[in-house]
C-alpha atoms as a PDB file:
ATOM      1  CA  UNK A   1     -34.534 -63.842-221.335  1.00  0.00           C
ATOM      2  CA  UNK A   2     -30.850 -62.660-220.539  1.00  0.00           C
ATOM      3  CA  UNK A   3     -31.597 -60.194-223.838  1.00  0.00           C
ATOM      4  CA  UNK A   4     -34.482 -58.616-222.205  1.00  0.00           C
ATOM      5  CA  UNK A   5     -33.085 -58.409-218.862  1.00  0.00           C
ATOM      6  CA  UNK A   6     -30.338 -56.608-220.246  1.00  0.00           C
ATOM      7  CA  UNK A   7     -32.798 -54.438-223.290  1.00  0.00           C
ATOM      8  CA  UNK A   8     -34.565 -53.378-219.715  1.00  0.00           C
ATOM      9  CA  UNK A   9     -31.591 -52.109-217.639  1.00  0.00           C
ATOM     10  CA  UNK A  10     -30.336 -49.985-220.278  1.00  0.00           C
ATOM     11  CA  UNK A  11     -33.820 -48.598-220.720  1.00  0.00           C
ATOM     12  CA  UNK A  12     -34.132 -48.209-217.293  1.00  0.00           C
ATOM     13  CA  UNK A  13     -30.828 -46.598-216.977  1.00  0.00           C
ATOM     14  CA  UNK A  14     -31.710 -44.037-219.269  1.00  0.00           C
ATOM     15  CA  UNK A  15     -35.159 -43.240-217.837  1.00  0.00           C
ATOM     16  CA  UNK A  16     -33.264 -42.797-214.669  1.00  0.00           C
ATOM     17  CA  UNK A  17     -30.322 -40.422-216.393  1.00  0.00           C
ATOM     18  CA  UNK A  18     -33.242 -38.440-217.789  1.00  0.00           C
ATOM     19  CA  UNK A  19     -34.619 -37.974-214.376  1.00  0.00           C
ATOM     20  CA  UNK A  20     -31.835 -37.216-213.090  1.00  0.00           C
ATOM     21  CA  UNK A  21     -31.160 -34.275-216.090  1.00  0.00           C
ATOM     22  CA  UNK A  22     -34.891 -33.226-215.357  1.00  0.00           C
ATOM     23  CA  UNK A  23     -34.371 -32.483-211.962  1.00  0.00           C
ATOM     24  CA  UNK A  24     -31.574 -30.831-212.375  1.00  0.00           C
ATOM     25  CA  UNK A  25     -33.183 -28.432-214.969  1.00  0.00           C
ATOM     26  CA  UNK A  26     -36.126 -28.097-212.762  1.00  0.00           C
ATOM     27  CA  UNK A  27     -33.194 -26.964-209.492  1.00  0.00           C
ATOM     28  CA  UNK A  28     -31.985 -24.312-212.010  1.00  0.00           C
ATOM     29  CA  UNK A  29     -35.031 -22.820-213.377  1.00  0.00           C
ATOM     30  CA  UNK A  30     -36.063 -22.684-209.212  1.00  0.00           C
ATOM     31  CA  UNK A  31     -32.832 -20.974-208.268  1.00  0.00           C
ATOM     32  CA  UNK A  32     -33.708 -18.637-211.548  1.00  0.00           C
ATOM     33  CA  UNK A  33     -37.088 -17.397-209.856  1.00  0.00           C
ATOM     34  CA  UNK A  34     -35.122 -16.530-206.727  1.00  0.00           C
ATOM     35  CA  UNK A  35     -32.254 -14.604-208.265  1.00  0.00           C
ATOM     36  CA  UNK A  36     -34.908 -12.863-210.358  1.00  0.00           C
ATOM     37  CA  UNK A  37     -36.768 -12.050-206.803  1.00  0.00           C
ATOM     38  CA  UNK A  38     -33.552 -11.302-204.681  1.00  0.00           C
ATOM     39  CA  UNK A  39     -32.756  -8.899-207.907  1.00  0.00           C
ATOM     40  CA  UNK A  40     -36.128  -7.485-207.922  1.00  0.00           C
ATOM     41  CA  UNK A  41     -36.218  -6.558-203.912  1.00  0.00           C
ATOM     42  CA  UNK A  42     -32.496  -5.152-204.417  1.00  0.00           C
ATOM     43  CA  UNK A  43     -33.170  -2.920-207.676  1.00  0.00           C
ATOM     44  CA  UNK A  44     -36.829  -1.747-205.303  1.00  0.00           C
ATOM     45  CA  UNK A  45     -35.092  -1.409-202.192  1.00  0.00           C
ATOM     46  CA  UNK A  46     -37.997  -3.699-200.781  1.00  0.00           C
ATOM     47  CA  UNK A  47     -37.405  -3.901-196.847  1.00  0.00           C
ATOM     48  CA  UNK A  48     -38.867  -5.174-194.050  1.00  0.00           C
ATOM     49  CA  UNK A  49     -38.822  -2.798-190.486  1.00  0.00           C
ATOM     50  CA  UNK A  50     -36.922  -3.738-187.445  1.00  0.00           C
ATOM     51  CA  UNK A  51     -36.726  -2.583-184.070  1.00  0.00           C
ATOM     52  CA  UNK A  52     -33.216  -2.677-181.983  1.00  0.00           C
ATOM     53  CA  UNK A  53     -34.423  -5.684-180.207  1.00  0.00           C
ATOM     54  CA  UNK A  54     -34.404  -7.385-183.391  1.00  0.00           C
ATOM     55  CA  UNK A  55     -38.915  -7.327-183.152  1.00  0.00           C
ATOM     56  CA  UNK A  56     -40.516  -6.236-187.009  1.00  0.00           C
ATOM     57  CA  UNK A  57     -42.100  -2.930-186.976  1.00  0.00           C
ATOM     58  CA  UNK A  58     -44.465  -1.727-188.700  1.00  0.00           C
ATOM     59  CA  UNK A  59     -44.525   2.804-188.797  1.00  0.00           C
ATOM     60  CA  UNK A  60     -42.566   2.532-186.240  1.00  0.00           C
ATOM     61  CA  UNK A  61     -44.690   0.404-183.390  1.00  0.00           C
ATOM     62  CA  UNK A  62     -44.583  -3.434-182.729  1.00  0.00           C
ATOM     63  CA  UNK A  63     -48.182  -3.579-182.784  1.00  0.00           C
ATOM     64  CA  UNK A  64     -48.595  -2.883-186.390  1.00  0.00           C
ATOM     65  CA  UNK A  65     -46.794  -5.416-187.048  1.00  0.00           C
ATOM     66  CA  UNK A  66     -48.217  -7.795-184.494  1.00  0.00           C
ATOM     67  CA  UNK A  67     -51.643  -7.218-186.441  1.00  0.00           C
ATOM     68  CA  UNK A  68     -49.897  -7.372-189.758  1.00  0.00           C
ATOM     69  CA  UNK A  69     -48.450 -10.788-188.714  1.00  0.00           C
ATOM     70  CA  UNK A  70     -52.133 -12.163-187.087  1.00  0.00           C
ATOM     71  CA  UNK A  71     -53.403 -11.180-190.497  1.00  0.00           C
ATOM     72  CA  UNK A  72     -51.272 -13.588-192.143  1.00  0.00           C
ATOM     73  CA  UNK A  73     -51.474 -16.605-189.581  1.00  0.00           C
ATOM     74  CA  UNK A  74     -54.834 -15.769-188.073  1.00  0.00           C
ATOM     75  CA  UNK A  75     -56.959 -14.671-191.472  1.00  0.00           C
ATOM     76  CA  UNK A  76     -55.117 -16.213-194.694  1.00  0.00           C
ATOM     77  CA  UNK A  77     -53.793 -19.198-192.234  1.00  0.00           C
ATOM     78  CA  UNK A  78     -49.936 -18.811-193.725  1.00  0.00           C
ATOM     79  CA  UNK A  79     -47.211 -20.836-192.401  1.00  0.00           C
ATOM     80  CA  UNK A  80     -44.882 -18.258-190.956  1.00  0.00           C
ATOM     81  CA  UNK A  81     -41.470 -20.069-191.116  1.00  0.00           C
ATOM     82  CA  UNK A  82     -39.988 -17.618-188.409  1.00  0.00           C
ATOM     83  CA  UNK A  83     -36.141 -17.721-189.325  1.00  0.00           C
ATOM     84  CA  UNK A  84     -37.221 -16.525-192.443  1.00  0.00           C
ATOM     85  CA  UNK A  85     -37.689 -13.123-190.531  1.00  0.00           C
ATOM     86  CA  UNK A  86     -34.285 -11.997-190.050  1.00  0.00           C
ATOM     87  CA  UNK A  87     -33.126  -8.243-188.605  1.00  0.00           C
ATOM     88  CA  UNK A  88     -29.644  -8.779-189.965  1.00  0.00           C
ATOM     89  CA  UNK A  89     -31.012  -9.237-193.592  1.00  0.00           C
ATOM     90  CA  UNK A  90     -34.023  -6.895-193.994  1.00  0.00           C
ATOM     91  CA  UNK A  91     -34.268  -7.571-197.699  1.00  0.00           C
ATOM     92  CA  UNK A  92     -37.529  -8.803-198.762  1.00  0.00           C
ATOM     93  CA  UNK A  93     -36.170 -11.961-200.462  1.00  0.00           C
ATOM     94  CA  UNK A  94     -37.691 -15.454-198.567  1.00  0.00           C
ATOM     95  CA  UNK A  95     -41.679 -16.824-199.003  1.00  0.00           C
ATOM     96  CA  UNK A  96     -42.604 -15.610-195.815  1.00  0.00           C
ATOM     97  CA  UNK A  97     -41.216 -12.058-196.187  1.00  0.00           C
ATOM     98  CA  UNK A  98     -43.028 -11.154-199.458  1.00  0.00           C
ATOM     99  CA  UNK A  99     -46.227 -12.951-197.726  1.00  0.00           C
ATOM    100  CA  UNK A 100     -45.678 -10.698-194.601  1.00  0.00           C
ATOM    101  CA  UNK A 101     -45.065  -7.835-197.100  1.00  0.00           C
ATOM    102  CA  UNK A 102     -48.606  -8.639-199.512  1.00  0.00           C
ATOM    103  CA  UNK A 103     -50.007  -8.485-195.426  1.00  0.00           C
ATOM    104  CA  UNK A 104     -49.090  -5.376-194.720  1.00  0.00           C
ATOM    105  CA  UNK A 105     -50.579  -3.976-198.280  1.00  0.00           C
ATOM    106  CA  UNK A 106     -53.535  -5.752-197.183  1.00  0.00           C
ATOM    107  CA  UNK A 107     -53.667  -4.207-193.801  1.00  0.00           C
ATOM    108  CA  UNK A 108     -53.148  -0.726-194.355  1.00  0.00           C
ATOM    109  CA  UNK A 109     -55.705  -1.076-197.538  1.00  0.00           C
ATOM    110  CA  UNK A 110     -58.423  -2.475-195.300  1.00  0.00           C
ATOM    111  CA  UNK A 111     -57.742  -0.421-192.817  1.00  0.00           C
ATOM    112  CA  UNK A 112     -58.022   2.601-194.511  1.00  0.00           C
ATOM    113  CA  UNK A 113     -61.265   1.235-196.045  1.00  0.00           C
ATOM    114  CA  UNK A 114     -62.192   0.697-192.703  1.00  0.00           C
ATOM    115  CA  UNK A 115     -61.552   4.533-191.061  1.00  0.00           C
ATOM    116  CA  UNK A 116     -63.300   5.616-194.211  1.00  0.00           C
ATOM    117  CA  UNK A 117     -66.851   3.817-194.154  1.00  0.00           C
ATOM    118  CA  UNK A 118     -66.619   5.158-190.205  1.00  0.00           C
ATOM    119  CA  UNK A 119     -65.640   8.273-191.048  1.00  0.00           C
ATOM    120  CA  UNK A 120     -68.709   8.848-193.580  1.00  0.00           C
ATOM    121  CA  UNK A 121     -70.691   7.029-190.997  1.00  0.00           C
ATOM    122  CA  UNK A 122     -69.919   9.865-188.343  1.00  0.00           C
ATOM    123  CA  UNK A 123     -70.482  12.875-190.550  1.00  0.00           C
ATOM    124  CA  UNK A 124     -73.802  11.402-192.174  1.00  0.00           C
ATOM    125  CA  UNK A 125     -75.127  11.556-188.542  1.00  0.00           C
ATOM    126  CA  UNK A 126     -74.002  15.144-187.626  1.00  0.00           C
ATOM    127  CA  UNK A 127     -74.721  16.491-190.273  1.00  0.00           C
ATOM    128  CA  UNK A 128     -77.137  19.286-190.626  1.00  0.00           C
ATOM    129  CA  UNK A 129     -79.000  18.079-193.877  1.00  0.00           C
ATOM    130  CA  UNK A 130     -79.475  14.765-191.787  1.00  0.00           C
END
């Protein structure tokens, strides 16, 4: 019995070591991905938009990005982690800043699909061949 007690410690010991060796692998390829990102959004010059009262902008008004950011909440029900979104470091490199950034694609895409099907909707009803 003492055998097996023992034959079981040191296999358990060694599961655990390999655990142990698997999570550290698993912490390096992690920290990999985000150099790779923080790399990618240097090299790009990716950015988010800040007024002087520290509030993201988006073209130059709050309420672009106040639409931007209900997009992301409201619509695709994101988690905004809010310290994330930091004025001293503008660099696209945390979850919710390449989120907020895929958002703001999203908007500006929609919303230009948007002003379009309007726009054709106007001038199909003035216009003369109508």
């Amino acid at each position: 019995m003492k055998n097996r007690l023992r034959t079981l410690g040191i296999i358990m010991a060694f599961l655990g070591l390999a655990l142990v060796a698997a999570g550290g692998v698993a912490y390096s390829k992690t920290q990999d991905g985000y150099d790779a990102l923080q790399a990618f959004s240097e090299a790009q010059n990716v950015t988010l938009s800040y007024n002087e009262n520290g509030d993201l902008t988006d073209r130059g008004t709050t309420e672009g990005a106040e639409a931007i950011m209900a997009l992301l909440t409201e619509d695709w029900q994101y988690p905004v982690v809010a310290g994330d979104l930091d004025p001293n470091d503008p660099l696209v490199n945390s979850a919710t800043e390449y989120m907020y950034q895929m958002a703001t694609i999203a908007y500006h895409v929609l919303d230009r699909s948007e002003e379009r099907r309007v726009g054709k909707e106007c001038r199909s009803r003035w216009s003369p061949y109508h």
